[in-house]
C-alpha atoms as a PDB file:
ATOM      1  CA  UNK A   1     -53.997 -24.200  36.930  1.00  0.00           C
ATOM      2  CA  UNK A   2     -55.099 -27.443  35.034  1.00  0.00           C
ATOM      3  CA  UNK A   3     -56.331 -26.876  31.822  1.00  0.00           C
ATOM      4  CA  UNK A   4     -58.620 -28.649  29.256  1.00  0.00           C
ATOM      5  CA  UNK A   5     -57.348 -29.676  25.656  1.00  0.00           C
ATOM      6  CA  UNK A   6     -61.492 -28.634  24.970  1.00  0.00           C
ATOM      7  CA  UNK A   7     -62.408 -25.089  24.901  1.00  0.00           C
ATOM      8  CA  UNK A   8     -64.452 -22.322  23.103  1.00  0.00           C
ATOM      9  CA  UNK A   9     -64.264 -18.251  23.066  1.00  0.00           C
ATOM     10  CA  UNK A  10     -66.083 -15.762  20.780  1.00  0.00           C
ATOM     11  CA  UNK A  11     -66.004 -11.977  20.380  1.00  0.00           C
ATOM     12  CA  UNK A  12     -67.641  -9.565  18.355  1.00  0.00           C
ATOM     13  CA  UNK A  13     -66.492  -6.273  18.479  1.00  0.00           C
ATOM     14  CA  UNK A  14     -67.633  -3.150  16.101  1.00  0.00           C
ATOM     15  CA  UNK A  15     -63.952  -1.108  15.448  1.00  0.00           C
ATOM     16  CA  UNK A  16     -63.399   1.411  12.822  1.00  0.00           C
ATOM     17  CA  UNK A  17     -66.094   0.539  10.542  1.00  0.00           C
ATOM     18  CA  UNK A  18     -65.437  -2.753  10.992  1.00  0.00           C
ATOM     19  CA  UNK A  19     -68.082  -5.561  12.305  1.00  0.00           C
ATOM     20  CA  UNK A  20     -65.059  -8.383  13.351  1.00  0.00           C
ATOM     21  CA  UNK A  21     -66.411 -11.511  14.890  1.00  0.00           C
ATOM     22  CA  UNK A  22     -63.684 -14.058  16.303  1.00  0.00           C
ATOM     23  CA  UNK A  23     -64.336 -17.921  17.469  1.00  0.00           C
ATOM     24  CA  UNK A  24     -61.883 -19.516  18.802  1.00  0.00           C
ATOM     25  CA  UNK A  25     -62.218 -23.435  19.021  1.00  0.00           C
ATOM     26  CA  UNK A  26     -60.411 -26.198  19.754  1.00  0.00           C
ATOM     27  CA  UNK A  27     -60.225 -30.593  20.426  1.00  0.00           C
ATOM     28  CA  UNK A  28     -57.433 -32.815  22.571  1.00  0.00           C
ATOM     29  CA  UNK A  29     -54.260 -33.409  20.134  1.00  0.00           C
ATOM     30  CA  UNK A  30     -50.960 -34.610  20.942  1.00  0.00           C
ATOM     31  CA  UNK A  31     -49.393 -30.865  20.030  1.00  0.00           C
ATOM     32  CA  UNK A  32     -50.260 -27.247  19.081  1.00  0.00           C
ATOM     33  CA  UNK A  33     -52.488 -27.628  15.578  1.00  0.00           C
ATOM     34  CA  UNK A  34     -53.632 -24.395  14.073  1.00  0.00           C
ATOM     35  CA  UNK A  35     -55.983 -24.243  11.203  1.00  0.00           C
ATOM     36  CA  UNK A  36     -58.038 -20.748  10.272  1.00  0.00           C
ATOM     37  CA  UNK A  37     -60.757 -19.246   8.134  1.00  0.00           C
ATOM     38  CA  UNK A  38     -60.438 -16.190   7.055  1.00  0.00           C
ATOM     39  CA  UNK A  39     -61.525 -14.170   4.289  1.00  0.00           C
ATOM     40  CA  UNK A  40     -59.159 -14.375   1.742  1.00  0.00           C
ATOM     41  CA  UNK A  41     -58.480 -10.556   1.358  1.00  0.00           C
ATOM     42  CA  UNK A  42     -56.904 -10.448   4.896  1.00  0.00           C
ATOM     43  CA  UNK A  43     -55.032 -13.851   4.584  1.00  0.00           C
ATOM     44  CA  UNK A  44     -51.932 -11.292   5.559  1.00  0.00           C
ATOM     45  CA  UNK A  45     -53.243 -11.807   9.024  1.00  0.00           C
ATOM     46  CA  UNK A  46     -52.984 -15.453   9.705  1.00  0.00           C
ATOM     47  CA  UNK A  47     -49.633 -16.050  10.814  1.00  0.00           C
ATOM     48  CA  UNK A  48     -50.017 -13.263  13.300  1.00  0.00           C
ATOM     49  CA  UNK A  49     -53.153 -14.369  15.069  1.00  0.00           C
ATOM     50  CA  UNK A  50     -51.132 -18.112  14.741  1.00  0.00           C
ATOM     51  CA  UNK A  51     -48.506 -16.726  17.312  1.00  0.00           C
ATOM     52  CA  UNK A  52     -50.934 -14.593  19.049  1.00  0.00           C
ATOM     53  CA  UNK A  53     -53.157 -17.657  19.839  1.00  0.00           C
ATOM     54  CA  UNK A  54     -49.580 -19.965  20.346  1.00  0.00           C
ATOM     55  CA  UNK A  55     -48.554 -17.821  23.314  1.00  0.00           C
ATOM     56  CA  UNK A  56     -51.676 -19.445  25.170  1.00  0.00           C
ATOM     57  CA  UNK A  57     -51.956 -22.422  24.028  1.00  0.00           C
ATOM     58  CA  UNK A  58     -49.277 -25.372  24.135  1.00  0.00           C
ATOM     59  CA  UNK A  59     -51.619 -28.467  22.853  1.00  0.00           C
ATOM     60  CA  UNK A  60     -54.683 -29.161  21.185  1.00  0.00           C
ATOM     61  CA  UNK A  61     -56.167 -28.777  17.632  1.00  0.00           C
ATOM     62  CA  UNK A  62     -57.076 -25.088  17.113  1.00  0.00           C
ATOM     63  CA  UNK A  63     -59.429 -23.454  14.791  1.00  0.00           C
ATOM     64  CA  UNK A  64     -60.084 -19.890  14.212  1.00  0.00           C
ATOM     65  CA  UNK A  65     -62.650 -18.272  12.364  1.00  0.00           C
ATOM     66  CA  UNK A  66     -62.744 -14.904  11.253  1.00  0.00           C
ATOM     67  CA  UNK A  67     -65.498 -12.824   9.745  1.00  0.00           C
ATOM     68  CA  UNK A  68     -65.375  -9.290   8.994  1.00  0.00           C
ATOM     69  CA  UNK A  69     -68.086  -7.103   7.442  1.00  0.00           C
ATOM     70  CA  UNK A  70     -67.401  -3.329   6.489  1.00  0.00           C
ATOM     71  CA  UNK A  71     -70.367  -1.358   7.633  1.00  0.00           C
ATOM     72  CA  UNK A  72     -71.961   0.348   4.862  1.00  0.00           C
ATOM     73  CA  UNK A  73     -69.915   3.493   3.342  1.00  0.00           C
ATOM     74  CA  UNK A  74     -67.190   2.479   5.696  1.00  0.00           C
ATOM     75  CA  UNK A  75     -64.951   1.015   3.524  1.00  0.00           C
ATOM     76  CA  UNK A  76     -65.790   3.401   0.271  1.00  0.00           C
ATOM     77  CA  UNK A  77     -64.549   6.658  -1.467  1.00  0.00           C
ATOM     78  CA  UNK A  78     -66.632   8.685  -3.557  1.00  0.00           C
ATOM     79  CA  UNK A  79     -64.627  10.813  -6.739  1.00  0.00           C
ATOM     80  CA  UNK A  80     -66.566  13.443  -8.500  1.00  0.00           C
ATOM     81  CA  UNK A  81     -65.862  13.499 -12.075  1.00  0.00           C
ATOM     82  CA  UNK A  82     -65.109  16.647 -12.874  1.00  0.00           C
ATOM     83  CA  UNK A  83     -64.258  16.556 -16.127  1.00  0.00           C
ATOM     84  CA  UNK A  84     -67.471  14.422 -17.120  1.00  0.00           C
ATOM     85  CA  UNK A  85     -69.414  16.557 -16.014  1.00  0.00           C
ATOM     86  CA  UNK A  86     -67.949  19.928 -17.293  1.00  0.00           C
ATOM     87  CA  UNK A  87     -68.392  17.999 -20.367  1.00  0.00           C
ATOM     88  CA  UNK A  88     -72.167  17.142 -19.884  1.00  0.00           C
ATOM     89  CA  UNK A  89     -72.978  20.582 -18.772  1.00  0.00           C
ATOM     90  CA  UNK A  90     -71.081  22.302 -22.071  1.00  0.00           C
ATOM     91  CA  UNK A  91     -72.601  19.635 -24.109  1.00  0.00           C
ATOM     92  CA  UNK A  92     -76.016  20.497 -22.949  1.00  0.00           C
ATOM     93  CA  UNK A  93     -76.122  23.986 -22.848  1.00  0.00           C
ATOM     94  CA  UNK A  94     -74.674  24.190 -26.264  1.00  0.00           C
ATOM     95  CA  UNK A  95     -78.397  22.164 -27.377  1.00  0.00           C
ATOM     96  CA  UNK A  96     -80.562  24.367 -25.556  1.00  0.00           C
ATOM     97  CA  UNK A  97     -78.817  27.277 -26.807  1.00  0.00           C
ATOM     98  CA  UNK A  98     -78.969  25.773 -30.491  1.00  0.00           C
ATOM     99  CA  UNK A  99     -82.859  24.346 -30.287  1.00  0.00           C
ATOM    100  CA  UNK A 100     -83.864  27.358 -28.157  1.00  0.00           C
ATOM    101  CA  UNK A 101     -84.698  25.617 -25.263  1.00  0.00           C
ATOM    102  CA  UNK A 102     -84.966  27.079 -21.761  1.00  0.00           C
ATOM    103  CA  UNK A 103     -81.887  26.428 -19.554  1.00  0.00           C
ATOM    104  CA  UNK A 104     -82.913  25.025 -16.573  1.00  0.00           C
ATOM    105  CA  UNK A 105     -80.219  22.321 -15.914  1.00  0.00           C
ATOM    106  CA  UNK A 106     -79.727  21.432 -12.165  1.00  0.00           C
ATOM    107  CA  UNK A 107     -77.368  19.049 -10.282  1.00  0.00           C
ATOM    108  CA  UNK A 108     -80.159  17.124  -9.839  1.00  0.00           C
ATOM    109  CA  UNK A 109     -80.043  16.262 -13.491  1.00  0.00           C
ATOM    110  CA  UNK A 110     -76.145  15.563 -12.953  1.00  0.00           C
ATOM    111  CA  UNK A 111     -76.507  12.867 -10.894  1.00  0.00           C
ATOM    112  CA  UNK A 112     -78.568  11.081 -13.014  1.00  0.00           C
ATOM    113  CA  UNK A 113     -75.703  11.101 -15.860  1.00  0.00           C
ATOM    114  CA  UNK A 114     -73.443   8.227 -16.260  1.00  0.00           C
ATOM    115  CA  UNK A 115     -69.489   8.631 -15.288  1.00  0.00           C
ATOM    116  CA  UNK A 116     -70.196  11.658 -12.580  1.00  0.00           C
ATOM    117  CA  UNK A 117     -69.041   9.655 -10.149  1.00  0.00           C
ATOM    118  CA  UNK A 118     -66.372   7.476  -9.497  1.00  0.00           C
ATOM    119  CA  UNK A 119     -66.685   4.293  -6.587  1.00  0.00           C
ATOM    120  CA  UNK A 120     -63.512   3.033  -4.738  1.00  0.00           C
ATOM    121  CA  UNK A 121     -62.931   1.107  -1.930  1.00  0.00           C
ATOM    122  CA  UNK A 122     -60.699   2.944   0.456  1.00  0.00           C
ATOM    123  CA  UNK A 123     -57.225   1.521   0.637  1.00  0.00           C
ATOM    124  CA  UNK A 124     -57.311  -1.004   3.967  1.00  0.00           C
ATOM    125  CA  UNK A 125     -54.547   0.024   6.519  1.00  0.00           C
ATOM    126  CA  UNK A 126     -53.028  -3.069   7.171  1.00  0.00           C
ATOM    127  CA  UNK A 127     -51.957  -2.444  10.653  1.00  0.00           C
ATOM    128  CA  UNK A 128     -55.347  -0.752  11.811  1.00  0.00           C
ATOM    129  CA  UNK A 129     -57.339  -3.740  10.577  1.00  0.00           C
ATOM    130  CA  UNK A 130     -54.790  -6.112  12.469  1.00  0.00           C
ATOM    131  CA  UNK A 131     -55.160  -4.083  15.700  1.00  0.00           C
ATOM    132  CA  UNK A 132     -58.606  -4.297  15.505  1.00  0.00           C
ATOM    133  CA  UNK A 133     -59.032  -8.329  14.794  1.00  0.00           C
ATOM    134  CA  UNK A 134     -56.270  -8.592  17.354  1.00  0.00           C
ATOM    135  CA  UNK A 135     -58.559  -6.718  20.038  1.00  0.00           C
ATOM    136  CA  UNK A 136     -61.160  -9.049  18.848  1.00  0.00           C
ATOM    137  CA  UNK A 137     -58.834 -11.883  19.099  1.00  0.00           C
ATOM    138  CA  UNK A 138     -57.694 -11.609  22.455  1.00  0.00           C
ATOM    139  CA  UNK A 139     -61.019 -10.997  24.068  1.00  0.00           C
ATOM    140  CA  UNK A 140     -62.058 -14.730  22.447  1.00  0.00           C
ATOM    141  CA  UNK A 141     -58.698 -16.226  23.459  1.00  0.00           C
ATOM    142  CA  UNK A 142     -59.459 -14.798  27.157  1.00  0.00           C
ATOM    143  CA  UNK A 143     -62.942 -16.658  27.056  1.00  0.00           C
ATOM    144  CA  UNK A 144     -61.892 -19.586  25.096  1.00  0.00           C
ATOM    145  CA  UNK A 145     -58.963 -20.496  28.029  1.00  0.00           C
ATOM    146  CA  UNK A 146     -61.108 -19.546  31.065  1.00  0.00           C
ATOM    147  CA  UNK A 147     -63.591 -22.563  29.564  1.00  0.00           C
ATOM    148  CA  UNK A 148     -60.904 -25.092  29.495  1.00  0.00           C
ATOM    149  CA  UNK A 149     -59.736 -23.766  33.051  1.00  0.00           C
ATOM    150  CA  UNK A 150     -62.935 -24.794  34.168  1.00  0.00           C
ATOM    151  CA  UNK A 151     -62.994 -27.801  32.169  1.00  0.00           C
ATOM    152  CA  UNK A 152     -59.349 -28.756  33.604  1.00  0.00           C
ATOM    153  CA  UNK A 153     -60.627 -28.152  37.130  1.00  0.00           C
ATOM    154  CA  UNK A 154     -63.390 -30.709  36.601  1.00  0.00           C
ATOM    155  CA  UNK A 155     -60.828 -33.226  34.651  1.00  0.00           C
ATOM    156  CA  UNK A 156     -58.902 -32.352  38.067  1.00  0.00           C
ATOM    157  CA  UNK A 157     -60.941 -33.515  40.639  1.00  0.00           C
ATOM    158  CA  UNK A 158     -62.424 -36.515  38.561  1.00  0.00           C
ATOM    159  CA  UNK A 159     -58.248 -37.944  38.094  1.00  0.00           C
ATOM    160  CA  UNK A 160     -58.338 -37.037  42.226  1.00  0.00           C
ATOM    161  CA  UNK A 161     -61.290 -39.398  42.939  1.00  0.00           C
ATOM    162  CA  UNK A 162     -60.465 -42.176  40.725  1.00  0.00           C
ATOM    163  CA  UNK A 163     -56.765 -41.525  42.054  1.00  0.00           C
ATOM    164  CA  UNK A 164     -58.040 -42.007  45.798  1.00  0.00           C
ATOM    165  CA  UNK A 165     -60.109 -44.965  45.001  1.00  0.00           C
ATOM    166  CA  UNK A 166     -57.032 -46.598  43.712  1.00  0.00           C
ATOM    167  CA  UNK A 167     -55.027 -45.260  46.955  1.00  0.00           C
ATOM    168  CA  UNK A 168     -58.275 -46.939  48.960  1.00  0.00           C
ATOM    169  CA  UNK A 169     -57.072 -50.294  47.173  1.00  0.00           C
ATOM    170  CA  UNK A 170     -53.208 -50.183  47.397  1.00  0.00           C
ATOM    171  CA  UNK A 171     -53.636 -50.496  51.184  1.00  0.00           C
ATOM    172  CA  UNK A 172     -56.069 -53.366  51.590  1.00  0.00           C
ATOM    173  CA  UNK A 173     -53.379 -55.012  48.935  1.00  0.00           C
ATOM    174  CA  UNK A 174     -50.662 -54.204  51.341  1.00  0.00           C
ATOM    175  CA  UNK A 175     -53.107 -55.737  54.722  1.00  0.00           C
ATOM    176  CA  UNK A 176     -53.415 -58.741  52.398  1.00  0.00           C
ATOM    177  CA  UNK A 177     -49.689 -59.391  50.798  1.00  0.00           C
ATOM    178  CA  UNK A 178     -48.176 -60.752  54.531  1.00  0.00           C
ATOM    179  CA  UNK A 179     -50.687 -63.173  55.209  1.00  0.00           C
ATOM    180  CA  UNK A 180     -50.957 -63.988  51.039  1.00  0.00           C
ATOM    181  CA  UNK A 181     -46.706 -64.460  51.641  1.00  0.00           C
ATOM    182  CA  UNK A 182     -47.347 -66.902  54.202  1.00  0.00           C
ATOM    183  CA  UNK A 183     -50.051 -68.920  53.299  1.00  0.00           C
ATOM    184  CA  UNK A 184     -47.789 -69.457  50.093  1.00  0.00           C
ATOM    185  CA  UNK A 185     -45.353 -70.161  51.992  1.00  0.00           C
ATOM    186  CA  UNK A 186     -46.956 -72.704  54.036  1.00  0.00           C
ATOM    187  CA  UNK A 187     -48.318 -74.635  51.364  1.00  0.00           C
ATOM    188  CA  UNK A 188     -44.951 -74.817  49.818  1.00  0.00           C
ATOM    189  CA  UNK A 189     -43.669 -76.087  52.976  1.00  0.00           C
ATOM    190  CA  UNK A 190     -46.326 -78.733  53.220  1.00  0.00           C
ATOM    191  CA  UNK A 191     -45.675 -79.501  49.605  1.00  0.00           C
ATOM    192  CA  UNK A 192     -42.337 -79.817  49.619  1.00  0.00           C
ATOM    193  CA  UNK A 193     -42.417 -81.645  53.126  1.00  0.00           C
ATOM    194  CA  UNK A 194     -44.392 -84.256  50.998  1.00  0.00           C
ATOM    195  CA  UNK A 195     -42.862 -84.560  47.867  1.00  0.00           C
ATOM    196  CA  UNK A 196     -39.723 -85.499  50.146  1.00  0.00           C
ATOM    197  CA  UNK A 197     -40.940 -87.534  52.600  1.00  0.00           C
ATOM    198  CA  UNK A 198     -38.526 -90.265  53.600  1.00  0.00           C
ATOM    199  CA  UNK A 199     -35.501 -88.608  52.015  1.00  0.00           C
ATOM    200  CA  UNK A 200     -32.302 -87.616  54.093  1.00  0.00           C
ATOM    201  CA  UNK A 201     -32.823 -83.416  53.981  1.00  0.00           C
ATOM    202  CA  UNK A 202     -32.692 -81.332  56.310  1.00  0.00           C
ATOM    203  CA  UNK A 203     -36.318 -80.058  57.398  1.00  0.00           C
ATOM    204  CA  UNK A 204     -33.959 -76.374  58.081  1.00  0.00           C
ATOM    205  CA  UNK A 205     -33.373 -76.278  54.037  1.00  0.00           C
ATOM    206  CA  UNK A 206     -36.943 -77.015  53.103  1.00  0.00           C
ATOM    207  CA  UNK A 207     -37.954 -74.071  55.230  1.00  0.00           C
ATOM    208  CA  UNK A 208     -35.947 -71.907  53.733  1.00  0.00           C
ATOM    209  CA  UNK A 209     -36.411 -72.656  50.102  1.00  0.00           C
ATOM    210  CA  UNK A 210     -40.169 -72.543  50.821  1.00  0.00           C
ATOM    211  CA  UNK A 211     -39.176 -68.951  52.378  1.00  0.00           C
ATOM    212  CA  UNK A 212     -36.858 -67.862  49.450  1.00  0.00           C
ATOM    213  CA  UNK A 213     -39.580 -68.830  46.746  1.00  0.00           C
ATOM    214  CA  UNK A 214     -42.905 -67.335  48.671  1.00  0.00           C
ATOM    215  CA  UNK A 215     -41.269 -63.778  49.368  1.00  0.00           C
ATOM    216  CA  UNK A 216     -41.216 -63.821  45.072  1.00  0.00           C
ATOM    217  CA  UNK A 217     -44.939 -63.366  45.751  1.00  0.00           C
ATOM    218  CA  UNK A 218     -44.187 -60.345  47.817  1.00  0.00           C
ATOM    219  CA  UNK A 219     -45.626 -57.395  46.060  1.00  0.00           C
ATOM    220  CA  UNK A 220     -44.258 -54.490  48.721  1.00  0.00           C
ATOM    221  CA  UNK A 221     -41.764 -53.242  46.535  1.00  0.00           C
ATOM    222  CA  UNK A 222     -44.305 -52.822  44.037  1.00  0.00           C
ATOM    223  CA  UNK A 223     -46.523 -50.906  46.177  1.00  0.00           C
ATOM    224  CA  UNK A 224     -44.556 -48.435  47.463  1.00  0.00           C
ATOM    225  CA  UNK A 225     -43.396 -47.523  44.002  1.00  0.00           C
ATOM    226  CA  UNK A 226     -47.547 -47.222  43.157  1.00  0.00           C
ATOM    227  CA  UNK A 227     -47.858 -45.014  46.158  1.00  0.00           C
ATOM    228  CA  UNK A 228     -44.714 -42.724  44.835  1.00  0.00           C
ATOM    229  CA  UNK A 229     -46.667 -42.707  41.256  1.00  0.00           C
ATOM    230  CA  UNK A 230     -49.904 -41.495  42.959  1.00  0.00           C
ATOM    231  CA  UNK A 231     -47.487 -38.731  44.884  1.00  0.00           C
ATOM    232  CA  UNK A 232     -46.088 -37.394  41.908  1.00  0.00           C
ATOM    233  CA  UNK A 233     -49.469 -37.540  40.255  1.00  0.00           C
ATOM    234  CA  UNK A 234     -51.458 -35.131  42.671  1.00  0.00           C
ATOM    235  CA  UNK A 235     -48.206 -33.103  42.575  1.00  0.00           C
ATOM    236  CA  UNK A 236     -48.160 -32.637  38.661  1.00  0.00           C
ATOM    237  CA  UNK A 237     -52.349 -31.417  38.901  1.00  0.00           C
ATOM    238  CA  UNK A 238     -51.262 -28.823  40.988  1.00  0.00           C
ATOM    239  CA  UNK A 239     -48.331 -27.157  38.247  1.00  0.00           C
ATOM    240  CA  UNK A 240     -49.168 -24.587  36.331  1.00  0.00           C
ATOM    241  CA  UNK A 241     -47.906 -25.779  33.551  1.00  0.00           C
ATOM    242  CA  UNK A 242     -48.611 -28.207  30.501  1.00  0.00           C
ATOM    243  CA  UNK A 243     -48.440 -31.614  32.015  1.00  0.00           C
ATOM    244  CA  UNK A 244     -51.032 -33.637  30.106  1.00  0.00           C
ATOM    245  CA  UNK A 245     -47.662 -36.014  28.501  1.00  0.00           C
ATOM    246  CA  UNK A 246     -46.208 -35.914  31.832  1.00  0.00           C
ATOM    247  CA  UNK A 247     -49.270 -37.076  33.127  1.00  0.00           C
ATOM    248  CA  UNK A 248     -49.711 -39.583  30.603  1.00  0.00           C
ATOM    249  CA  UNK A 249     -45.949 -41.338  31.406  1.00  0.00           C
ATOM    250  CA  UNK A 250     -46.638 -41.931  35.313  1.00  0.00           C
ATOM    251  CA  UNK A 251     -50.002 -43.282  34.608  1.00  0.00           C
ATOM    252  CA  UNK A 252     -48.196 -46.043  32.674  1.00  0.00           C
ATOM    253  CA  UNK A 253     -46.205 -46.166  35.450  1.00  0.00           C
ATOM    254  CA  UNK A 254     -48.931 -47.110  37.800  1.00  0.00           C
ATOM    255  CA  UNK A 255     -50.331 -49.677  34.978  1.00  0.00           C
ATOM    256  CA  UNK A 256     -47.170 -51.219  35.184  1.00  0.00           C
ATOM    257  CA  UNK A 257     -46.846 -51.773  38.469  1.00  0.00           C
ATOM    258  CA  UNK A 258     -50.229 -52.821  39.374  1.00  0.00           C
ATOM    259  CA  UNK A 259     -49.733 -55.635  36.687  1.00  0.00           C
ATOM    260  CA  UNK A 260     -46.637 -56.840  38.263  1.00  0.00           C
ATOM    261  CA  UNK A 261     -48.911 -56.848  41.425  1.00  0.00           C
ATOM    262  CA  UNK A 262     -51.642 -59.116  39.333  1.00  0.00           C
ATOM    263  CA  UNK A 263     -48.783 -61.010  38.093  1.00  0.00           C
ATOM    264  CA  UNK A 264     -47.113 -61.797  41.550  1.00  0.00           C
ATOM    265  CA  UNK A 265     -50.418 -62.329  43.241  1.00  0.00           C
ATOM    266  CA  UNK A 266     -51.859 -65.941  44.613  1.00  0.00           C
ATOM    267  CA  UNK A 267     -54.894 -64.710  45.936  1.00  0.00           C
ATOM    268  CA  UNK A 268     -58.024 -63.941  44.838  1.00  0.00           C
ATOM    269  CA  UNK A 269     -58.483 -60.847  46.752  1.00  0.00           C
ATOM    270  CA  UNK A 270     -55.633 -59.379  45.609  1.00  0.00           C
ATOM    271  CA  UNK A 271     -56.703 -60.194  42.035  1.00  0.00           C
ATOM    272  CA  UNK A 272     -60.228 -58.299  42.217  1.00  0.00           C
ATOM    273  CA  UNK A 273     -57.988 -55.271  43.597  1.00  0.00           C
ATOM    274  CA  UNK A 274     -56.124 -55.858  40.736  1.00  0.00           C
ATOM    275  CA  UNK A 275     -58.641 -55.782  38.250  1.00  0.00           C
ATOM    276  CA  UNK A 276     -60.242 -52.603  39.968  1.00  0.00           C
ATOM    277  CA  UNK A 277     -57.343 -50.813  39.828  1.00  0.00           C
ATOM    278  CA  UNK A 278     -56.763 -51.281  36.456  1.00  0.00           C
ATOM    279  CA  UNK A 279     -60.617 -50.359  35.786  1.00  0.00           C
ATOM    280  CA  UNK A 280     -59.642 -47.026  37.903  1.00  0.00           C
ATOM    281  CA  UNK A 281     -56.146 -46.185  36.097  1.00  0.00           C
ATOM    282  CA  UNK A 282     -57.900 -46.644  32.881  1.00  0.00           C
ATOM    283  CA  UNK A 283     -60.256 -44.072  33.395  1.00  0.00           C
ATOM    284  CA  UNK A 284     -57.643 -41.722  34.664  1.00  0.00           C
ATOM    285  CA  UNK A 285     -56.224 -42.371  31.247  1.00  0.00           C
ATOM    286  CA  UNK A 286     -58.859 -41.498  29.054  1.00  0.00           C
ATOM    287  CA  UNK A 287     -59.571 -38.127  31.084  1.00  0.00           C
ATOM    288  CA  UNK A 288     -55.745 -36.665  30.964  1.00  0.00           C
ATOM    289  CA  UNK A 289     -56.268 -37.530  27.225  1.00  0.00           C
ATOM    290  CA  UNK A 290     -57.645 -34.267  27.521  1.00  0.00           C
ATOM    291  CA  UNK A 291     -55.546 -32.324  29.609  1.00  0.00           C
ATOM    292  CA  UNK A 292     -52.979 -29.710  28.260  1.00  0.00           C
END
């Protein structure tokens, strides 16, 4: 299926502790360009979500952004300072015992101490956290192709039109070309007939050079190659494959040969076809600009 170079997926996805938001984003290019953001603590992750997102795409400039936020507590472990607070508790016992005080110390009053407890952030496990942004991931790389599917479909049938209009034109060219061949070729004959009046030649031999030099206005050759170009164009929208440079060599192709058409032509009909034409291939071009 025909795919857009233009496309857009997000996900958000809760995992593990773990709020993980993925956008996937990308522009036409020539080839496959990745750029990312992610937060610098899980820059470990990049290359993998590079070849994750590569087996999907083949062209276009990619970004990825990557947010993750540990839910509250999630990502923390909580030490109890033992020692500290043996220490507090001997320390203050010792005082009320020595001023006479009552002893009514509670771990209510521990908490309050400095150095009870220790804060840590839990060690991350690498692979878990890569699991989860790959889950992520993957359900914004499904989204972000099914958009340029659509978007290739209506590239598709936009090349189709503009591809039949040209079609349209090719045969009112060809209804055109005999009787543009021989009013050339009788106003060469006429021509010729004058420029030699009087002089001993054979009217046979001015008939056949006017013949020889009017079928160089013939342009048949040169539409029956544009009709093969149009062929192999609707062909290449229906591979499921990458075919935007493909596509972009056999529209050159079909420049090419309706300027040799424009260039061959002595009528003025032909010419407006001409010009047409080229109006319609040059839109063509600017929408598989965007194709994959």
């Amino acid at each position: 299926m025909l795919r857009s170079m233009t496309g857009y997926g997000r996900s958000q996805k809760i995992l593990n502790g773990r709020d993980i938001t993925v956008e996937i984003r990308s522009v036409n290019h020539r080839y496959y360009e990745y750029s990312s953001r992610i937060p610098r603590v899980y820059n470990y992750i990049d290359e993998k979500l590079k070849m994750l997102l590569k087996g999907s795409i083949s062209r276009g400039k990619v970004e990825v952004a990557v947010t993750i936020n540990n839910i509250e507590g999630k990502d923390t472990v909580i030490h109890i300072n033992k020692c500290a607070a043996e220490g507090y508790v001997a320390a203050l016992r010792s005082v009320a015992d020595e001023l006479g005080l009552e002893d009514d110390l509670r771990l209510s009053n521990l908490i309050k101490l400095p150095d009870i407890f220790n804060i840590q952030k839990a060690p991350d496990d690498e692979e878990q956290i890569w699991s989860d942004i790959s889950e992520a991931a993957s359900e914004a790389l499904e989204k972000f192709v099914g958009m340029r599917r659509v978007e290739g479909e209506r590239l598709k049938a936009d090349v189709l039109e503009k591809t039949a209009n040209i079609e349209t034109m090719v045969g009112e060219v060809e209804k055109l070309s005999p009787v543009t061949v021989e009013n050339y070729r009788n106003r060469l004959y006429a021509k010729l007939s004058e420029v030699l009046e009087g002089k001993d030649i054979d009217e046979q031999r001015i008939l056949t050079e006017a013949a020889i030099f009017s079928e160089k206005i013939a342009v048949d050759e040169e539409t029956v190659r544009l009709r093969s170009h149009i062929s192999q164009l609707r062909e290449m929208l229906e591979a499921d494959e990458s075919i935007g440079r493909k596509l972009d060599f056999i529209v050159q192709e079909m420049n090419r040969e309706v300027n040799t058409i424009g260039s061959k032509a002595q009528d003025l009909n032909v010419a407006k076809f001409v010009v047409d034409m080229k109006a319609e291939i040059e839109k063509i071009r600017e929408q598989i600009q965007n194709i994959e």
